[in-house]
Protein backbone atom coordinates (compact mmCIF):
# COMPACT_ATOMS: atom_id res chain seq x y z
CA UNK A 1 0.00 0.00 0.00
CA UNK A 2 1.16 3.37 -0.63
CA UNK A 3 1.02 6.71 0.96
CA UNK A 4 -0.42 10.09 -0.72
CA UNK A 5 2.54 12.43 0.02
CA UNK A 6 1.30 15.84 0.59
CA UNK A 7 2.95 18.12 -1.78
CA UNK A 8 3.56 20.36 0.91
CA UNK A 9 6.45 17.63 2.36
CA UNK A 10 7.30 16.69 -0.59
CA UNK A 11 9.98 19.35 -0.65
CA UNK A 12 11.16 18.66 2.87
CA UNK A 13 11.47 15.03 2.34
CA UNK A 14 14.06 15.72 -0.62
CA UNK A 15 16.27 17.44 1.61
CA UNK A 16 17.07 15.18 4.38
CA UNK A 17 20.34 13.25 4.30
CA UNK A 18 21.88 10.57 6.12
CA UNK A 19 24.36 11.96 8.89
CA UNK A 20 27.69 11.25 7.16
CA UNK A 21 29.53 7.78 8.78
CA UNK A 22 33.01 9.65 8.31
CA UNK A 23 32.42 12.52 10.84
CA UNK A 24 31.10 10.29 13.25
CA UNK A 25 34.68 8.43 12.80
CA UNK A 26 36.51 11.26 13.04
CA UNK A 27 34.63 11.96 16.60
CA UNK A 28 35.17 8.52 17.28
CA UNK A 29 39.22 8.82 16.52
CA UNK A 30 39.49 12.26 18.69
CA UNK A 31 37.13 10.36 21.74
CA UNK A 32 40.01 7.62 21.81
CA UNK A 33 42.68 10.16 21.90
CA UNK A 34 40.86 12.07 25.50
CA UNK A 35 42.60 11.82 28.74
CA UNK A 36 40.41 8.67 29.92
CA UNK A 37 40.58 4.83 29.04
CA UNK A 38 39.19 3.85 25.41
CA UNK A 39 35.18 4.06 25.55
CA UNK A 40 35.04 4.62 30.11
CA UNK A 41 32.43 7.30 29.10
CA UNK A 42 30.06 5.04 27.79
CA UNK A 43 26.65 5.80 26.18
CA UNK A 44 27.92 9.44 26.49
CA UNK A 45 30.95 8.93 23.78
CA UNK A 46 28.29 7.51 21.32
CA UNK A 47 25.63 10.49 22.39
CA UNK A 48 29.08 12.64 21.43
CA UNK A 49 29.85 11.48 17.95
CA UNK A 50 26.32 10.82 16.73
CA UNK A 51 25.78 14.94 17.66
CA UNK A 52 29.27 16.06 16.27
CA UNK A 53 28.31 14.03 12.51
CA UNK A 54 25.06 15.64 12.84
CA UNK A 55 25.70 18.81 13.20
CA UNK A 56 28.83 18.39 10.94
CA UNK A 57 31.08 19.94 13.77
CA UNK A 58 29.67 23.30 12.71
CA UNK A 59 28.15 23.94 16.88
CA UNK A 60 29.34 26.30 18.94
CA UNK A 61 28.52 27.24 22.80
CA UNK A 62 26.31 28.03 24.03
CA UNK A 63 23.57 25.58 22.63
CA UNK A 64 20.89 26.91 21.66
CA UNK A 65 17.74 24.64 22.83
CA UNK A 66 13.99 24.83 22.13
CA UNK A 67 10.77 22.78 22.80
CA UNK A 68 7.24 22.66 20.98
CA UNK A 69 4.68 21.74 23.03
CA UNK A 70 1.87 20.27 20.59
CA UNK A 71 -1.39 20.16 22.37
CA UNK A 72 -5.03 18.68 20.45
CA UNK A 73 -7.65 17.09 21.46
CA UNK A 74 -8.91 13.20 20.50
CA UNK A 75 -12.33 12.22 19.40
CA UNK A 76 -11.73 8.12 20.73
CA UNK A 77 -11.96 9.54 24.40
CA UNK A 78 -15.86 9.25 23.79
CA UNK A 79 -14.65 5.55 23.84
CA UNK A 80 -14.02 6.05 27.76
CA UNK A 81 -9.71 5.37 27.15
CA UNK A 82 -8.85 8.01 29.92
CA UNK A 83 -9.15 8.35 33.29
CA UNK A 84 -9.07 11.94 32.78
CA UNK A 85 -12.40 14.44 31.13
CA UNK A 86 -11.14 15.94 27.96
CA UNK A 87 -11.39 19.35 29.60
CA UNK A 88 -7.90 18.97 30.70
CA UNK A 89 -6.06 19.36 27.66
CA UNK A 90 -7.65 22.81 27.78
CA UNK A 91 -6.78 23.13 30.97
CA UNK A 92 -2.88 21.76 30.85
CA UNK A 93 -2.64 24.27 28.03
CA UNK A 94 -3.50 27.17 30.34
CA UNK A 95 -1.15 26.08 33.00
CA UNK A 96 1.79 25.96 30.16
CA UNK A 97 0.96 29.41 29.63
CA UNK A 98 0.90 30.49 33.02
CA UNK A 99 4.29 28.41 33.56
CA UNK A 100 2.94 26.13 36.58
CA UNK A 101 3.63 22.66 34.13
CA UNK A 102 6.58 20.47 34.65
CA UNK A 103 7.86 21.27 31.36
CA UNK A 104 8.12 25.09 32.32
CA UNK A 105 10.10 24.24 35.27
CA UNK A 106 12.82 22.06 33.21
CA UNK A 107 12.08 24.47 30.59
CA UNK A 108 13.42 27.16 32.43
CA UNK A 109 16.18 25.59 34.57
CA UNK A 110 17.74 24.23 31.79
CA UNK A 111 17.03 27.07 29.39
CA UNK A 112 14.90 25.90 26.86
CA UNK A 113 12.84 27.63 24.44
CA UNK A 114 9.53 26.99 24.82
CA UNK A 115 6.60 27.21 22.46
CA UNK A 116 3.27 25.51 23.27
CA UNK A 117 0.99 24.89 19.80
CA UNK A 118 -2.47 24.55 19.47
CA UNK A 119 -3.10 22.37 16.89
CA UNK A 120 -6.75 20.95 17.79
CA UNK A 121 -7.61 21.78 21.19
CA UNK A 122 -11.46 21.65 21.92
CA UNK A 123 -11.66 25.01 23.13
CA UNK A 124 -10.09 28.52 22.04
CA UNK A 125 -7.29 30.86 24.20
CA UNK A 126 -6.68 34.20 24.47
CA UNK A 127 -3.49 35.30 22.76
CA UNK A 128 -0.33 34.89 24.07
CA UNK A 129 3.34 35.45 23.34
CA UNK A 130 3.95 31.57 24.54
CA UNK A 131 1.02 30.49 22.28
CA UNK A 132 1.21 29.87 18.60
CA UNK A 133 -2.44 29.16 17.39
CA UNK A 134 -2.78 26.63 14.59
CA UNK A 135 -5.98 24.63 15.69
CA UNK A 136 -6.98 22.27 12.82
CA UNK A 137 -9.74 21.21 14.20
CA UNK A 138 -11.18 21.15 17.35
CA UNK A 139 -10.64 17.21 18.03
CA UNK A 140 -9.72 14.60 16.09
CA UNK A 141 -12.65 11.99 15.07
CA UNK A 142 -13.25 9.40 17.23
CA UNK A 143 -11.49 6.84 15.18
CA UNK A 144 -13.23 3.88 16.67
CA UNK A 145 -15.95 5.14 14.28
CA UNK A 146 -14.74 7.17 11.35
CA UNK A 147 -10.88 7.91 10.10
CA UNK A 148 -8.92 10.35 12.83
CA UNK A 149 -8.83 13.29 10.37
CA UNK A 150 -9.27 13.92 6.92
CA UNK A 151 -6.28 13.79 4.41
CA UNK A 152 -6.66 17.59 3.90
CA UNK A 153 -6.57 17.98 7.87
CA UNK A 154 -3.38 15.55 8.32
CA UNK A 155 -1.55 17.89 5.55
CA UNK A 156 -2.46 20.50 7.74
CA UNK A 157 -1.21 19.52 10.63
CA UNK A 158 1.72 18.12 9.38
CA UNK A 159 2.75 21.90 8.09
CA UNK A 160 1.97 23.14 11.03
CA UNK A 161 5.21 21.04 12.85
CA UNK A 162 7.23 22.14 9.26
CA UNK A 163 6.63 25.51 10.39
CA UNK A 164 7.60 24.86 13.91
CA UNK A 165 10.64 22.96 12.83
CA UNK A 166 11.39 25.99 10.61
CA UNK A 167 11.06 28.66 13.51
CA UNK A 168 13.69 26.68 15.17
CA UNK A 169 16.17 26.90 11.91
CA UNK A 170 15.81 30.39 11.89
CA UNK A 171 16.18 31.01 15.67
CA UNK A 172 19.51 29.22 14.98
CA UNK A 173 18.72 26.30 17.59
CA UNK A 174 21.07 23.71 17.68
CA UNK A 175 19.05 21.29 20.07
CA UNK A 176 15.06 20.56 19.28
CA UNK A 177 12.20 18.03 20.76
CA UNK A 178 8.48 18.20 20.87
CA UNK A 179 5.96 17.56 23.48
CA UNK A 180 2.70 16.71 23.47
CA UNK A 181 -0.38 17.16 25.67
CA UNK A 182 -3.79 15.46 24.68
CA UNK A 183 -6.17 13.45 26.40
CA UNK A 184 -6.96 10.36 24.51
CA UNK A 185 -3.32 10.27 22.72
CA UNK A 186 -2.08 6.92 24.35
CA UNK A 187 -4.76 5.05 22.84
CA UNK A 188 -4.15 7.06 19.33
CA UNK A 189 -0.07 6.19 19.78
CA UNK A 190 -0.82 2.33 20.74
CA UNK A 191 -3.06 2.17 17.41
CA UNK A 192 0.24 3.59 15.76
CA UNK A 193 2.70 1.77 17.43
CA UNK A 194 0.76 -1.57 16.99
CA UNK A 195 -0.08 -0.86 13.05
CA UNK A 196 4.06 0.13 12.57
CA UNK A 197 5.63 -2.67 14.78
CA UNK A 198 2.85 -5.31 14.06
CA UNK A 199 2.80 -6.14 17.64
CA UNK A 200 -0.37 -7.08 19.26
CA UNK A 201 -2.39 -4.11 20.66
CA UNK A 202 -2.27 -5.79 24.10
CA UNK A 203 1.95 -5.56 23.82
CA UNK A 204 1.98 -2.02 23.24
CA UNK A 205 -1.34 -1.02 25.33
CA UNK A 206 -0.48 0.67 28.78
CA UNK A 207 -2.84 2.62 31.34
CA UNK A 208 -1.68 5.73 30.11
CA UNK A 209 -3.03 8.02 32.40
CA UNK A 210 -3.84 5.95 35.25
CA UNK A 211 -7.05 3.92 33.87
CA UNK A 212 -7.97 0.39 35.28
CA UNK A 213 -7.10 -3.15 33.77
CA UNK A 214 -11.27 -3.27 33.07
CA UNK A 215 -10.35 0.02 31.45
CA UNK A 216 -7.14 -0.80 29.70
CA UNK A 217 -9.23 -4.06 28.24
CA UNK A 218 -11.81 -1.55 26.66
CA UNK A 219 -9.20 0.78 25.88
CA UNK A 220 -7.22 -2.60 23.58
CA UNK A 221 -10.70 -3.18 21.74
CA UNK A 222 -11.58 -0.07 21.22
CA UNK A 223 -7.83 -0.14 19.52
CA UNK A 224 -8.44 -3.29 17.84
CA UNK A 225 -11.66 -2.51 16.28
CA UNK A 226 -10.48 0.84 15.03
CA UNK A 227 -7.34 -1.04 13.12
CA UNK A 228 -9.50 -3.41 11.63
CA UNK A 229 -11.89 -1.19 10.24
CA UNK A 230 -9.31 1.60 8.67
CA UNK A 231 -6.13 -0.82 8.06
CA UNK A 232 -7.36 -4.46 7.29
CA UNK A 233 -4.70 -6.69 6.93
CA UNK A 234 -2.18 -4.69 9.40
CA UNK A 235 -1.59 -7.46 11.29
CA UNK A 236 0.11 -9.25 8.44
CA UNK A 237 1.03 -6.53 5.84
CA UNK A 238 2.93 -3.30 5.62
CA UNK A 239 0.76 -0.19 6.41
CA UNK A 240 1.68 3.08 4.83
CA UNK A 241 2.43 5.52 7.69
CA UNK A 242 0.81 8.03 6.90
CA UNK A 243 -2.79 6.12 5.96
CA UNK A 244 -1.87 4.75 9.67
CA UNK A 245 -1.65 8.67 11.00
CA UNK A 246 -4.25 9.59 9.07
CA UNK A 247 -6.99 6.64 10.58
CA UNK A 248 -5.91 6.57 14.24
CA UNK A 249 -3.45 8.95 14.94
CA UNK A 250 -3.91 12.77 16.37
CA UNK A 251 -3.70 15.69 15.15
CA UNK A 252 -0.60 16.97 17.53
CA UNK A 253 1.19 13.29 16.42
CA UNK A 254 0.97 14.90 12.91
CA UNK A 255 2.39 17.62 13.58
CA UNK A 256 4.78 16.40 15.77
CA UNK A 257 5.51 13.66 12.54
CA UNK A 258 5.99 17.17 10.32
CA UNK A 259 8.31 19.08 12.55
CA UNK A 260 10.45 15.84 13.06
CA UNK A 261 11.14 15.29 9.39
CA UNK A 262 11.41 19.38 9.46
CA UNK A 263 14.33 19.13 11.90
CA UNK A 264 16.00 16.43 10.12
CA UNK A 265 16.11 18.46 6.79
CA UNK A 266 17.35 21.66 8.92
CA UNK A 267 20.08 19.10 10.43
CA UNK A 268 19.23 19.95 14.31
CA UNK A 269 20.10 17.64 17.22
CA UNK A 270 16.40 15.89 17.52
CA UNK A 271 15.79 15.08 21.44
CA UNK A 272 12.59 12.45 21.22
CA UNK A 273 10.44 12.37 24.45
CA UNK A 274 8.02 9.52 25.47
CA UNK A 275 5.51 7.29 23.96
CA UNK A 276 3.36 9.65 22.34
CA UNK A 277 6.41 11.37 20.71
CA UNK A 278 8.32 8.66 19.37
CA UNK A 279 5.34 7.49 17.56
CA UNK A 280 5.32 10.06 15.51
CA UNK A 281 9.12 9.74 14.85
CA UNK A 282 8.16 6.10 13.78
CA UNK A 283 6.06 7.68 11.03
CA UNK A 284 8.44 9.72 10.43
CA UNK A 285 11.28 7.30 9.83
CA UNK A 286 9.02 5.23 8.23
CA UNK A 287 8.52 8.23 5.34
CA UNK A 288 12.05 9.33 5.51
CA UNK A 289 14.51 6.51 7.10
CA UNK A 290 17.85 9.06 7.41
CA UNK A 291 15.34 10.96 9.89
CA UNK A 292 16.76 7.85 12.50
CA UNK A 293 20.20 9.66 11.68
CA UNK A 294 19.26 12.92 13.75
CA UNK A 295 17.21 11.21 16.65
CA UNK A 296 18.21 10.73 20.26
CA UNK A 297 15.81 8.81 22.90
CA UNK A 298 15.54 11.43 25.52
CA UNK A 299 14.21 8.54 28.38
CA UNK A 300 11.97 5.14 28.30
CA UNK A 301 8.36 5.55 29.16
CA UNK A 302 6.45 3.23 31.48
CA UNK A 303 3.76 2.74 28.83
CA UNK A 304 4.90 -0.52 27.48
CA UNK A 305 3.87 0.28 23.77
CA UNK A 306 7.78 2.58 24.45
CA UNK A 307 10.19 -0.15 24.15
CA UNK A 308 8.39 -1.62 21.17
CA UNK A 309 8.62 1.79 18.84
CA UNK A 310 12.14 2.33 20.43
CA UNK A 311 13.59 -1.03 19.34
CA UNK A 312 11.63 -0.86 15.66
CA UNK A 313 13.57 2.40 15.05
CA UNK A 314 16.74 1.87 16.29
CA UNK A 315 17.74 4.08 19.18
CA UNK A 316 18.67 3.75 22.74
CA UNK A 317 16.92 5.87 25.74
CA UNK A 318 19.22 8.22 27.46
CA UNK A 319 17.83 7.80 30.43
CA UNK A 320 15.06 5.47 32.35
CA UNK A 321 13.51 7.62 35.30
CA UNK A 322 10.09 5.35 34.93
CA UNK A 323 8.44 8.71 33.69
CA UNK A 324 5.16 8.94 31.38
CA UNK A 325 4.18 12.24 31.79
CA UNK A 326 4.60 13.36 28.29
CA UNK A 327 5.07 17.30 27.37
CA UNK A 328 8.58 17.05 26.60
CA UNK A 329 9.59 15.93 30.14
CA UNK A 330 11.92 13.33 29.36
CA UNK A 331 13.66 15.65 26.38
CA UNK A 332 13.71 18.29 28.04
CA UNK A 333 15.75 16.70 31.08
CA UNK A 334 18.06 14.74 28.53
CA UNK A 335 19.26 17.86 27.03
CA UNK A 336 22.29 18.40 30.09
CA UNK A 337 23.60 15.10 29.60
CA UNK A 338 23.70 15.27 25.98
CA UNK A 339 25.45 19.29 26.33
CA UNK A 340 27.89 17.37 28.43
CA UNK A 341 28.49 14.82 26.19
CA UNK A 342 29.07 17.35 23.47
CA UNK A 343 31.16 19.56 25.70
CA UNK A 344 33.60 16.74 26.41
CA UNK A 345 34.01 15.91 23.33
CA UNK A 346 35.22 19.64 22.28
CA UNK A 347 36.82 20.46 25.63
CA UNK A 348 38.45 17.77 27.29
CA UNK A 349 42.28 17.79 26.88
CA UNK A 350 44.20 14.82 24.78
CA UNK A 351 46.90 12.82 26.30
CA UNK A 352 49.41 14.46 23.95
CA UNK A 353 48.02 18.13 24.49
CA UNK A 354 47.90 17.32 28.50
CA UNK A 355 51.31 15.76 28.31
CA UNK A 356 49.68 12.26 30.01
CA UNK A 357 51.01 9.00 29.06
CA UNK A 358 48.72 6.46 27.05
CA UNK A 359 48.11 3.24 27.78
CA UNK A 360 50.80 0.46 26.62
CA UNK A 361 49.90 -1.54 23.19
């Protein structure tokens, strides 16, 4: 089966290229010269290289970070999937503008840009120099019943994370992730995660925000139904990603999908949150596979659906706190550690520039 590209990302897809395996080489040579035993820092050396081919050593302190909070609303919560009312996207999105979130207070101790985007929230905001507004819709569909959005609202909303990913080019950011916040969106990224990875929908099914196993047992039928309905044959064929975002996705997933492959053409260091976010960089590596290139795993999510979209695309979580929050959290607070990373690489003496013997042959 194949996707309908938008014309609209045509253009970006085009653009991206694979990170280049010699830089990362040459970081790898210059790691193994550092005062310090051949790979003793660990994940960090490969966090180091993997940044230094991506941004093709061009970087320069201080980084320049940012975060785009994508915020919608989902149509399946009629299906009863959350424990929460779907007033409190709404609500969330107030509190990021007021800066009472979690993400404002890693935001702001580890200066971080942050842009919150309403991209289908059920309910309208005053403006605000925090708040970009770019609703869609208000809501997705409830997918259990018809397709999630139309294919002239998932071009939409993909251009509105293009745009995003743009504002970050331009602002000369060097570092980038998106959040999310949207009631409903666990059962929208387990729909995803099961139609990419083939796994069952009770593998990649969690409690997202607290619901009960009776709950969680609704929640996998209501999944199940939906997939069979919009993608027959999933379980056994190759779905085209975006047909899969399209059907039972969300409208902040798209653009979250958009301002990933964005990113990637604009060569920025991509910092992937949770569950919710790396299912849209699944799409997105699905559509454009040197995308993986420019991706980090800011943490592991509880929601078990994680591990099963971290595996398919390849990358390993920076850190494992047990978090599934969402908003950017887990970027967000993976940023230091991959600064320091960077910083060692470009900082740390040599042995022959320290005067420090090597080890013997």
């Amino acid at each position: 089966m194949n996707d309908t590209i938008p014309s609209s990302l045509q253009e970006t897809l085009t653009h991206i290229r694979p990170v280049t395996g010699q830089l990362r080489r040459e970081a790898d040579q210059r790691l193994d010269q550092l005062t310090k035993p051949p790979g003793s820092l660990g994940q960090l050396e490969a966090i180091a290289a993997q940044c230094y081919a991506i941004s093709e050593c061009s970087w320069s302190a201080p980084l320049r970070k940012a975060a785009y909070v994508f915020a919608s609303d989902h149509g399946v919560t009629e299906e009863g999937v959350s424990a929460y009312p779907r007033a409190v996207t709404a609500q969330m999105v107030e509190n990021f503008l007021h800066g009472g979130a979690a993400i404002n207070v890693l935001a702001r101790l580890h200066e971080v840009r942050l842009t919150i985007i309403d991209v289908g929230v059920d309910a309208d905001f005053p403006a605000h120099s925090a708040l970009w507004q770019r609703k869609v819709r208000r809501a997705s569909r409830n997918f259990r019943v018809d397709p999630a959005m139309s294919s002239a609202e998932l071009a939409e909303a993909l251009n509105v994370g293009l745009e995003a990913a743009q504002d970050a080019h331009s602002r000369g950011m060097h570092m980038v992730a998106a959040g999310e916040m949207g009631i409903g969106n666990t059962t929208a990224a387990s729909a995803l995660t099961a139609a990419l990875t083939r796994q069952s929908v009770e593998a990649v099914t969690g409690t997202g925000t607290g619901i009960s196993s009776t709950a969680r047992q609704s929640k996998q039928l209501v999944i199940s139904e939906a997939l069979d309905k919009h993608l027959p044959g999933w379980r056994n064929e190759t779905v085209a990603p975006l047909e899969a975002l399209r059907c039972v996705g969300g409208l902040e997933i798209a653009a979250m999908t958009g301002f990933f492959l964005g990113a990637a053409r604009h060569r920025k260091i991509i910092v992937v949150d949770g569950f919710i976010a790396t299912a849209a960089a699944a799409v997105a590596v699905a559509l454009a596979p040197p995308v993986g290139d420019y991706l980090l795993a800011g943490h592991r999510s509880e929601e078990p659906g994680h591990t099963h979209l971290l595996h398919h695309i390849g990358i390993t979580p920076i850190l494992d706190l047990r978090m599934r929050l969402g908003e950017g959290t887990g970027a967000v607070l993976a940023m230091p550690v991959i600064a320091s990373a960077m910083h060692i690489l470009t900082e740390m003496a040599t042995f022959a520039s320290a005067g420090v013997s090597s080890a013997n042959a």
